[in-house]
PDB file of N, CA and C in Angstrom:
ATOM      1  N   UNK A   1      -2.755  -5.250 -15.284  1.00  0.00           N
ATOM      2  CA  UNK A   1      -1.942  -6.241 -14.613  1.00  0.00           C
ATOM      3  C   UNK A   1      -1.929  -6.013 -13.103  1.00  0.00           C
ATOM      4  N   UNK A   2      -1.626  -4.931 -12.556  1.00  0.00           N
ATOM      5  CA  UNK A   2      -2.041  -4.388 -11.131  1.00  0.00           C
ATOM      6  C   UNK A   2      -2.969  -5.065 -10.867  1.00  0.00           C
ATOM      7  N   UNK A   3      -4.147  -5.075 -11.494  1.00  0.00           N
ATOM      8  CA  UNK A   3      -5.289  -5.376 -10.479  1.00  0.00           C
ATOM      9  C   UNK A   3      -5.711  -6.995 -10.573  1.00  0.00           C
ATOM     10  N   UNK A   4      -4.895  -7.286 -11.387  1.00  0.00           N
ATOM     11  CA  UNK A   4      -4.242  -9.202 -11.675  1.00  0.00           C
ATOM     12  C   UNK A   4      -3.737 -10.025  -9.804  1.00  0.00           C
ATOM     13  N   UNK A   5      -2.321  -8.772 -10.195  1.00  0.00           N
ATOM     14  CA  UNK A   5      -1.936  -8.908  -8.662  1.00  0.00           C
ATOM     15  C   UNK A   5      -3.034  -8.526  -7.122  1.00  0.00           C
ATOM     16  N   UNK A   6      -3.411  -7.639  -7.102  1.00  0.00           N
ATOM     17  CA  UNK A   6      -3.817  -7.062  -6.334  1.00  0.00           C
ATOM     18  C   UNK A   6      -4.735  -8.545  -5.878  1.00  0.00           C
ATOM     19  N   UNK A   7      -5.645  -9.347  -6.849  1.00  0.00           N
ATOM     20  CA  UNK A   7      -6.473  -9.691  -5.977  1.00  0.00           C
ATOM     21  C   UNK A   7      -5.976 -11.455  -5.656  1.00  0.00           C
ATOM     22  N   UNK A   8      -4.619 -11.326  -6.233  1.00  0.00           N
ATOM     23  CA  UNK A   8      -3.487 -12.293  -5.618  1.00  0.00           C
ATOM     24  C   UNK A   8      -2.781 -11.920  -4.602  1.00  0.00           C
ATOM     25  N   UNK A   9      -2.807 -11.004  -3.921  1.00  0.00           N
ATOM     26  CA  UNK A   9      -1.422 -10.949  -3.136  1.00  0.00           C
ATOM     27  C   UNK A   9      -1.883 -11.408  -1.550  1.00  0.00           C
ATOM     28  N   UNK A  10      -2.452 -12.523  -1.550  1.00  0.00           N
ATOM     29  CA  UNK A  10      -2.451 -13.369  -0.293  1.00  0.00           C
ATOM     30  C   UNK A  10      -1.080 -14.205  -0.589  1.00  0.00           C
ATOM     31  N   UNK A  11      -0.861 -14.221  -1.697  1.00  0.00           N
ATOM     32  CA  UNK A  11       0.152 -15.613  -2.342  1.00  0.00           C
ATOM     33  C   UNK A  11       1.489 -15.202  -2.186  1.00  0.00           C
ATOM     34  N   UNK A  12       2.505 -15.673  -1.895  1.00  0.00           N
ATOM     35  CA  UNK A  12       3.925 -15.653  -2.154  1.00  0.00           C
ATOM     36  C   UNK A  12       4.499 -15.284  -0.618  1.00  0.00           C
ATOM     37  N   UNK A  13       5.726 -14.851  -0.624  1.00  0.00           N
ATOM     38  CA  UNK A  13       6.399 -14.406   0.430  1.00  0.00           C
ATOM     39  C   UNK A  13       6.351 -13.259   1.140  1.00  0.00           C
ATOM     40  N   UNK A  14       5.969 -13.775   2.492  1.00  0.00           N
ATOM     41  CA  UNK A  14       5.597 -12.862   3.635  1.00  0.00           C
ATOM     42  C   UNK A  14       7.059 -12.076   3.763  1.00  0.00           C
ATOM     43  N   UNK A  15       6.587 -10.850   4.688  1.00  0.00           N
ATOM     44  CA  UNK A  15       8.005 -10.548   5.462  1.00  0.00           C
ATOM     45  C   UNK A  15       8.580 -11.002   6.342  1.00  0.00           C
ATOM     46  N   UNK A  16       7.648 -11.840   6.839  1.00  0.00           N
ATOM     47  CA  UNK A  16       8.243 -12.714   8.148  1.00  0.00           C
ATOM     48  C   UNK A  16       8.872 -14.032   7.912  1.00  0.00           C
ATOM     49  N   UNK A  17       9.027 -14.331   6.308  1.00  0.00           N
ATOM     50  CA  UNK A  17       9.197 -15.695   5.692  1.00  0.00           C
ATOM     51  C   UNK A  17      11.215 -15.275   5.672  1.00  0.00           C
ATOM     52  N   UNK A  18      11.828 -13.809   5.364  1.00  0.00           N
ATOM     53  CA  UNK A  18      13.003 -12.893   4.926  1.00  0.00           C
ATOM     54  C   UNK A  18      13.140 -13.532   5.797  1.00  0.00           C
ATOM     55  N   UNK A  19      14.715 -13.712   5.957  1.00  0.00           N
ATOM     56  CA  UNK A  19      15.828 -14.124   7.312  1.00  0.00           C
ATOM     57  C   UNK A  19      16.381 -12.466   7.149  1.00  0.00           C
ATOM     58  N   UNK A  20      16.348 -12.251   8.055  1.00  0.00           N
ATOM     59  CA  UNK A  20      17.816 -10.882   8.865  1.00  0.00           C
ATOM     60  C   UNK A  20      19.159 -11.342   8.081  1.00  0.00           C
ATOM     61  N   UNK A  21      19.458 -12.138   6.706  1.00  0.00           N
ATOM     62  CA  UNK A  21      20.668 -11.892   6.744  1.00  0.00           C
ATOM     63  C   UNK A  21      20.067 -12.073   5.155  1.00  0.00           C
ATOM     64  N   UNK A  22      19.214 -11.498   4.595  1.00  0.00           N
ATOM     65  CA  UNK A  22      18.758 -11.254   3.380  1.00  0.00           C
ATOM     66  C   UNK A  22      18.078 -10.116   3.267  1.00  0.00           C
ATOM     67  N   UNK A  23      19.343  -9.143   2.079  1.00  0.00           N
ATOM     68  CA  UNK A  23      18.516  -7.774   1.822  1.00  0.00           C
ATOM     69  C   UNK A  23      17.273  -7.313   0.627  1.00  0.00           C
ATOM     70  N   UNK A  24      16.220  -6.508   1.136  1.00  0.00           N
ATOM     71  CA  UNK A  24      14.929  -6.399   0.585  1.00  0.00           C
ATOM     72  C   UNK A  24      14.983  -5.218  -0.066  1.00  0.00           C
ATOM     73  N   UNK A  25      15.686  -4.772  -1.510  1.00  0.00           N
ATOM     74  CA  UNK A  25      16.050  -4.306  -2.848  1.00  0.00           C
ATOM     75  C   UNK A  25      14.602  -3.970  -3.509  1.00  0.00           C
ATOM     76  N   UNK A  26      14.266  -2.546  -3.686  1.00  0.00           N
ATOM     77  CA  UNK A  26      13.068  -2.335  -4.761  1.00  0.00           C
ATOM     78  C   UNK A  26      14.357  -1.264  -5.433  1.00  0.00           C
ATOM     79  N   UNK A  27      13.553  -2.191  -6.948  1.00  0.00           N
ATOM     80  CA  UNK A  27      14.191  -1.675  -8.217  1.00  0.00           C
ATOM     81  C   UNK A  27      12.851  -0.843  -9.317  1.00  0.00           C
ATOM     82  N   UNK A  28      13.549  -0.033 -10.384  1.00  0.00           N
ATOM     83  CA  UNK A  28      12.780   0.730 -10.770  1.00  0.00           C
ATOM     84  C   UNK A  28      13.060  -0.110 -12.214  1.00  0.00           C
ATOM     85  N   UNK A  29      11.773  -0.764 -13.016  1.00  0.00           N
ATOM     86  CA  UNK A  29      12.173  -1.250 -14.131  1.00  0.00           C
ATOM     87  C   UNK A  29      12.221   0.033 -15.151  1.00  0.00           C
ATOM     88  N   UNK A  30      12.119   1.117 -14.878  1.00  0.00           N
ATOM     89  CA  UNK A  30      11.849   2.271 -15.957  1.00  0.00           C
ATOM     90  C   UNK A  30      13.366   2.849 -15.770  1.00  0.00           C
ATOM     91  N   UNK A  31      13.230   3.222 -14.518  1.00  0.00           N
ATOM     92  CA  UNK A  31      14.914   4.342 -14.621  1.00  0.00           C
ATOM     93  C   UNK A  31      16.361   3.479 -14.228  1.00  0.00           C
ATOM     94  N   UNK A  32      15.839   2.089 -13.611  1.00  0.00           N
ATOM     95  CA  UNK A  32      16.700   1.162 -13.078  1.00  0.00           C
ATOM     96  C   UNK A  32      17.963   1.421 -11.603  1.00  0.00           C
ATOM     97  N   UNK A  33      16.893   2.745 -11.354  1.00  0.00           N
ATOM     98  CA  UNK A  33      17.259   3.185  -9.211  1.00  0.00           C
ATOM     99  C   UNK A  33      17.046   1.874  -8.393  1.00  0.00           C
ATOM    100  N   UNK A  34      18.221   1.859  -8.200  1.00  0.00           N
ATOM    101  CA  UNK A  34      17.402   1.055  -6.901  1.00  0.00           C
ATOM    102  C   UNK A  34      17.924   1.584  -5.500  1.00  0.00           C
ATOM    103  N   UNK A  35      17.181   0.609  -4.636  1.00  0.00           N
ATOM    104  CA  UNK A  35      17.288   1.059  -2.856  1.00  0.00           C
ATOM    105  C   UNK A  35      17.207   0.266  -1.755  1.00  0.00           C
ATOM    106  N   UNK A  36      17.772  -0.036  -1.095  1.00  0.00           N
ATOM    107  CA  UNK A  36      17.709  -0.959  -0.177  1.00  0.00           C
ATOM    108  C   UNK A  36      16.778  -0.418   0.863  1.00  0.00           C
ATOM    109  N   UNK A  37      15.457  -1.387   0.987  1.00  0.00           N
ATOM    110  CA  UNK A  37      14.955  -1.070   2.585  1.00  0.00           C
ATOM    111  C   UNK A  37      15.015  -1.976   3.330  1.00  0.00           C
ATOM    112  N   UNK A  38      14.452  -0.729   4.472  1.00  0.00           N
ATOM    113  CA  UNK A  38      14.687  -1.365   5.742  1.00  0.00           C
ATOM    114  C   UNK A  38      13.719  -1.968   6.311  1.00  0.00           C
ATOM    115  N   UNK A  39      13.958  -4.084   6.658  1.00  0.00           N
ATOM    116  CA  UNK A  39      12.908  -4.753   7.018  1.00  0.00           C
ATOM    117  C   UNK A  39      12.145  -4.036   7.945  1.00  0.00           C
ATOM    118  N   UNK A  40      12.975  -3.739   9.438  1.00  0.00           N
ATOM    119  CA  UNK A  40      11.942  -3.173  10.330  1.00  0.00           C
ATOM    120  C   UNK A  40      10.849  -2.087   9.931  1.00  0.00           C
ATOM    121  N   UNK A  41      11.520  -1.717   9.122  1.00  0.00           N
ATOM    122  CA  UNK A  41      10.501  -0.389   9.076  1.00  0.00           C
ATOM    123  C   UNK A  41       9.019  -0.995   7.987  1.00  0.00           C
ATOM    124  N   UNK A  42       9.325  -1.567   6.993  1.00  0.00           N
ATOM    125  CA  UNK A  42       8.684  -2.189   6.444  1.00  0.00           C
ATOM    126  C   UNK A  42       8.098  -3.084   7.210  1.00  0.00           C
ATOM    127  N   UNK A  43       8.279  -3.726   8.377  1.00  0.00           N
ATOM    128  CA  UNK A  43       7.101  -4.318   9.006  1.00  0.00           C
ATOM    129  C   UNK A  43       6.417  -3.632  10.043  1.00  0.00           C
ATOM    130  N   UNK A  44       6.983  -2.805  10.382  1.00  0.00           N
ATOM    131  CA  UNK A  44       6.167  -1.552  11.360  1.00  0.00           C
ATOM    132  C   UNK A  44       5.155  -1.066  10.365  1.00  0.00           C
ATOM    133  N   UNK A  45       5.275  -0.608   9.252  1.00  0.00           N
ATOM    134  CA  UNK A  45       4.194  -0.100   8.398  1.00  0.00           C
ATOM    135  C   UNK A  45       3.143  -1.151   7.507  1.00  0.00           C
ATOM    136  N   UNK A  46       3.508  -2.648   7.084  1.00  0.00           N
ATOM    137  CA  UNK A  46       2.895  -3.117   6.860  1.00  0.00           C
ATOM    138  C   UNK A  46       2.508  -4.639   7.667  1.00  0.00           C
ATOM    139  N   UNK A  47       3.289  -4.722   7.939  1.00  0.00           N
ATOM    140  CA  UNK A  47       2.777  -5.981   8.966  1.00  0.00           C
ATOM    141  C   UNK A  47       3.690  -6.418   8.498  1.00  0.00           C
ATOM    142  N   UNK A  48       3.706  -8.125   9.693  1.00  0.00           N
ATOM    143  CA  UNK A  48       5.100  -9.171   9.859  1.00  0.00           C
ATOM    144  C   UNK A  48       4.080 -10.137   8.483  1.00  0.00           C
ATOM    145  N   UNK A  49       3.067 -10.062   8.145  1.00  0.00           N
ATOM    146  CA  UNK A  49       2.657 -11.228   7.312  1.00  0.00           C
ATOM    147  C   UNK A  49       2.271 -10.443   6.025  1.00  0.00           C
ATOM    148  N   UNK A  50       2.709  -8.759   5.720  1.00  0.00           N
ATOM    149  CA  UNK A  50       2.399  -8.500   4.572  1.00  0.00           C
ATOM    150  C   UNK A  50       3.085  -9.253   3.257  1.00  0.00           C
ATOM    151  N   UNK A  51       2.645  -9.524   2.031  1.00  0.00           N
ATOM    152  CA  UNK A  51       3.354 -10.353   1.223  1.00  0.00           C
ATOM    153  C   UNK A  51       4.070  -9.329   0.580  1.00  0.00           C
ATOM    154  N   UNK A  52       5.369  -9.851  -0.197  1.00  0.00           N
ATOM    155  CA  UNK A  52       5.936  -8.863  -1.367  1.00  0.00           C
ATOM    156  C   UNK A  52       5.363  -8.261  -2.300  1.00  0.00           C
ATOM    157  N   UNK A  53       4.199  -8.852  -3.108  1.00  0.00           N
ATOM    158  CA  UNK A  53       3.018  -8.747  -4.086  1.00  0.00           C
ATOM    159  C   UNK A  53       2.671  -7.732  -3.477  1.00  0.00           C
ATOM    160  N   UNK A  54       2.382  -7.467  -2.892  1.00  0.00           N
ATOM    161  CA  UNK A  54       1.233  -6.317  -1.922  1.00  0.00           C
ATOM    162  C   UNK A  54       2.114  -5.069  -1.501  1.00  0.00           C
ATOM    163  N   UNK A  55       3.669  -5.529  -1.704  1.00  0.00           N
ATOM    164  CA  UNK A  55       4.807  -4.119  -0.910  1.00  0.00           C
ATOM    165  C   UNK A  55       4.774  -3.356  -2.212  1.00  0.00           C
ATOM    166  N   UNK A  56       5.402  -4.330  -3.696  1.00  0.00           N
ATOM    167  CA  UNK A  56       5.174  -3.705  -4.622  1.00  0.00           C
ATOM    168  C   UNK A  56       4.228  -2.710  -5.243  1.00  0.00           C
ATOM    169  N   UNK A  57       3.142  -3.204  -4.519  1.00  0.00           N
ATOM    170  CA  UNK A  57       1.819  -2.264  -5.449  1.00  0.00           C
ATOM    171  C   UNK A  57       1.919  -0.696  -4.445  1.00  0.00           C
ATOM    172  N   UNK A  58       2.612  -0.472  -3.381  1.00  0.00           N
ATOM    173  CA  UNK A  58       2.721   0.727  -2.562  1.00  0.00           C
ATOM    174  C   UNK A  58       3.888   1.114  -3.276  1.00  0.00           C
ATOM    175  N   UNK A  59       4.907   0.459  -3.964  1.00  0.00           N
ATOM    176  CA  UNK A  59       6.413   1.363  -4.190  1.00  0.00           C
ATOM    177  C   UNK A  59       6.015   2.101  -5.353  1.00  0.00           C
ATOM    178  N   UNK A  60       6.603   3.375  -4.791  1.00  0.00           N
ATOM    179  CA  UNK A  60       7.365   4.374  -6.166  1.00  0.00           C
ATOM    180  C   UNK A  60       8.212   5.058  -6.217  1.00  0.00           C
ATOM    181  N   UNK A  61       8.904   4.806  -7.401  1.00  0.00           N
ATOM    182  CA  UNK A  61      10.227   5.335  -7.581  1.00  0.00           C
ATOM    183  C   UNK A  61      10.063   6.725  -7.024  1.00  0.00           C
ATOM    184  N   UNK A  62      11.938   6.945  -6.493  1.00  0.00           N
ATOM    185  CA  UNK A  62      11.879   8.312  -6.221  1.00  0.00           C
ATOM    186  C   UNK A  62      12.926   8.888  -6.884  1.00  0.00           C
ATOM    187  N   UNK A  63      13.353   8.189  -8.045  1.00  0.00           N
ATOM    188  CA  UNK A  63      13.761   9.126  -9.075  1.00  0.00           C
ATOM    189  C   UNK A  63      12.820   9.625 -10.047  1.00  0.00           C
ATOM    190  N   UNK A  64      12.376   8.692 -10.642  1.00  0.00           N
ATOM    191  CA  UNK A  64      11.356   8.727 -11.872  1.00  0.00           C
ATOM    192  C   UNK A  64      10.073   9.111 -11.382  1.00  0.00           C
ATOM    193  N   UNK A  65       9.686   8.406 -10.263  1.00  0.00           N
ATOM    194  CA  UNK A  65       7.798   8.693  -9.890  1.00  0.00           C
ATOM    195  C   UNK A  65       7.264   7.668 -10.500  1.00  0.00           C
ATOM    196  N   UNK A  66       7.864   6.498 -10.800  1.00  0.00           N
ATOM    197  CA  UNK A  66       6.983   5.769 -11.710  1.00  0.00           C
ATOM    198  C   UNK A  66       6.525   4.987 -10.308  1.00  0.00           C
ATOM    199  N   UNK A  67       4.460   4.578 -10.366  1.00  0.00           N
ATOM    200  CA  UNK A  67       4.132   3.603  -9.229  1.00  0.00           C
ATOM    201  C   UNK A  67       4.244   2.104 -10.216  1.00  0.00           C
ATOM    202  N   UNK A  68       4.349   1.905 -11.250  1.00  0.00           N
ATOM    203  CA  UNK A  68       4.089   0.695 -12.079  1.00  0.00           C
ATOM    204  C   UNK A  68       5.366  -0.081 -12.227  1.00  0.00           C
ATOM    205  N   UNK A  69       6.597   0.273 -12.083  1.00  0.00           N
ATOM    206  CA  UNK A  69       7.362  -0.630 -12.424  1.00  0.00           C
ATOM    207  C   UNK A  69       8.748  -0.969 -11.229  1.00  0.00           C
ATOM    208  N   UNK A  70       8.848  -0.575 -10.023  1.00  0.00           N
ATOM    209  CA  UNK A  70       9.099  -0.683  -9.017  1.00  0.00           C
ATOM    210  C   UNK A  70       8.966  -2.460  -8.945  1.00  0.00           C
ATOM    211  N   UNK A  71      10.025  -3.111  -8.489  1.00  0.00           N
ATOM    212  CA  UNK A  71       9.622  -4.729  -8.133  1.00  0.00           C
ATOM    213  C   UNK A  71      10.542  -4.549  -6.933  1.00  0.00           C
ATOM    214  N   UNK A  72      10.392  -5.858  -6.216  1.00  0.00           N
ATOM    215  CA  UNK A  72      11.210  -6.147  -4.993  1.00  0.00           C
ATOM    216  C   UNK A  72      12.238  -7.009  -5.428  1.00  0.00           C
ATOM    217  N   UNK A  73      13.545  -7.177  -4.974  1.00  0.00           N
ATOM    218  CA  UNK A  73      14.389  -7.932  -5.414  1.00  0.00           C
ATOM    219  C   UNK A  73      15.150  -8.548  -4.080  1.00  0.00           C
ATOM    220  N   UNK A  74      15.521  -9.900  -3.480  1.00  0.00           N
ATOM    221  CA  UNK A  74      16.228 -10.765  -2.426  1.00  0.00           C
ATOM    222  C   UNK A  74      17.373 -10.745  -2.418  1.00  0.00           C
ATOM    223  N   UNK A  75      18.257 -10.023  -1.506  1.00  0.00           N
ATOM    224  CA  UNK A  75      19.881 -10.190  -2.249  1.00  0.00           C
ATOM    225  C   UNK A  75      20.523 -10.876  -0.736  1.00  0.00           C
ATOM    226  N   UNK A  76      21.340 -11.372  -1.188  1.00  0.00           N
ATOM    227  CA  UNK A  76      22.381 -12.068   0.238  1.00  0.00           C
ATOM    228  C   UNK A  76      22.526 -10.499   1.036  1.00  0.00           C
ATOM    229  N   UNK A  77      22.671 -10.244   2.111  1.00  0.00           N
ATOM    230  CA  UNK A  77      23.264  -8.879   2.596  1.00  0.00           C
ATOM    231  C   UNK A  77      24.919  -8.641   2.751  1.00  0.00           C
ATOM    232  N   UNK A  78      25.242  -7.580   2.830  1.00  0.00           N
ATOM    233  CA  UNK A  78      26.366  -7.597   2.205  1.00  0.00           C
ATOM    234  C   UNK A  78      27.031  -7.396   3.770  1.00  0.00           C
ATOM    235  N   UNK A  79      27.990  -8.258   3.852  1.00  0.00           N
ATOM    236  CA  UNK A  79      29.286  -8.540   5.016  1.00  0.00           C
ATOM    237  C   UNK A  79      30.378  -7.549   4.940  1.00  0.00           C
ATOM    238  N   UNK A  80      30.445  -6.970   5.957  1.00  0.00           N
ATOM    239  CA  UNK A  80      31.109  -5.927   5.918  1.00  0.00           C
ATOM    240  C   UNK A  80      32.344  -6.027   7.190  1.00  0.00           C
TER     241      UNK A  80
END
């Protein structure tokens, strides 16, 4: 399935598509960790036009170690 995606991930949502007031959530479908990152840094390392498809296939859990089941998830950001 990886390599399904892989030679899709021109397709879907860029990082530059995210508004600053939507948080960018990778979840672990195995241990169910999750983590909030951080846009900037994520576009310093992959670019302003990397897609989500393409962030996923770099995440791995850092509880479990799993590289396969890591997804990205869109959440409102939270108002504080």
């Amino acid at each position: 399935m990886r390599e399904r995606i892989q030679d899709n991930w021109d397709i879907g949502i860029r990082l530059s598509d995210i508004s600053s007031g939507t948080a960018i959530v990778a979840r672990c479908g195995k241990c169910s960790r999750k983590r909030q990152l951080d846009r900037r840094r994520l576009i310093q390392r992959f670019g302003r036009d990397a897609r989500l498809l393409r962030l996923e296939l770099a995440l791995r859990c850092t509880g479990c170690g799993s590289e396969t089941a890591c997804r990205i998830e869109l959440q409102a950001a939270r108002r504080d």
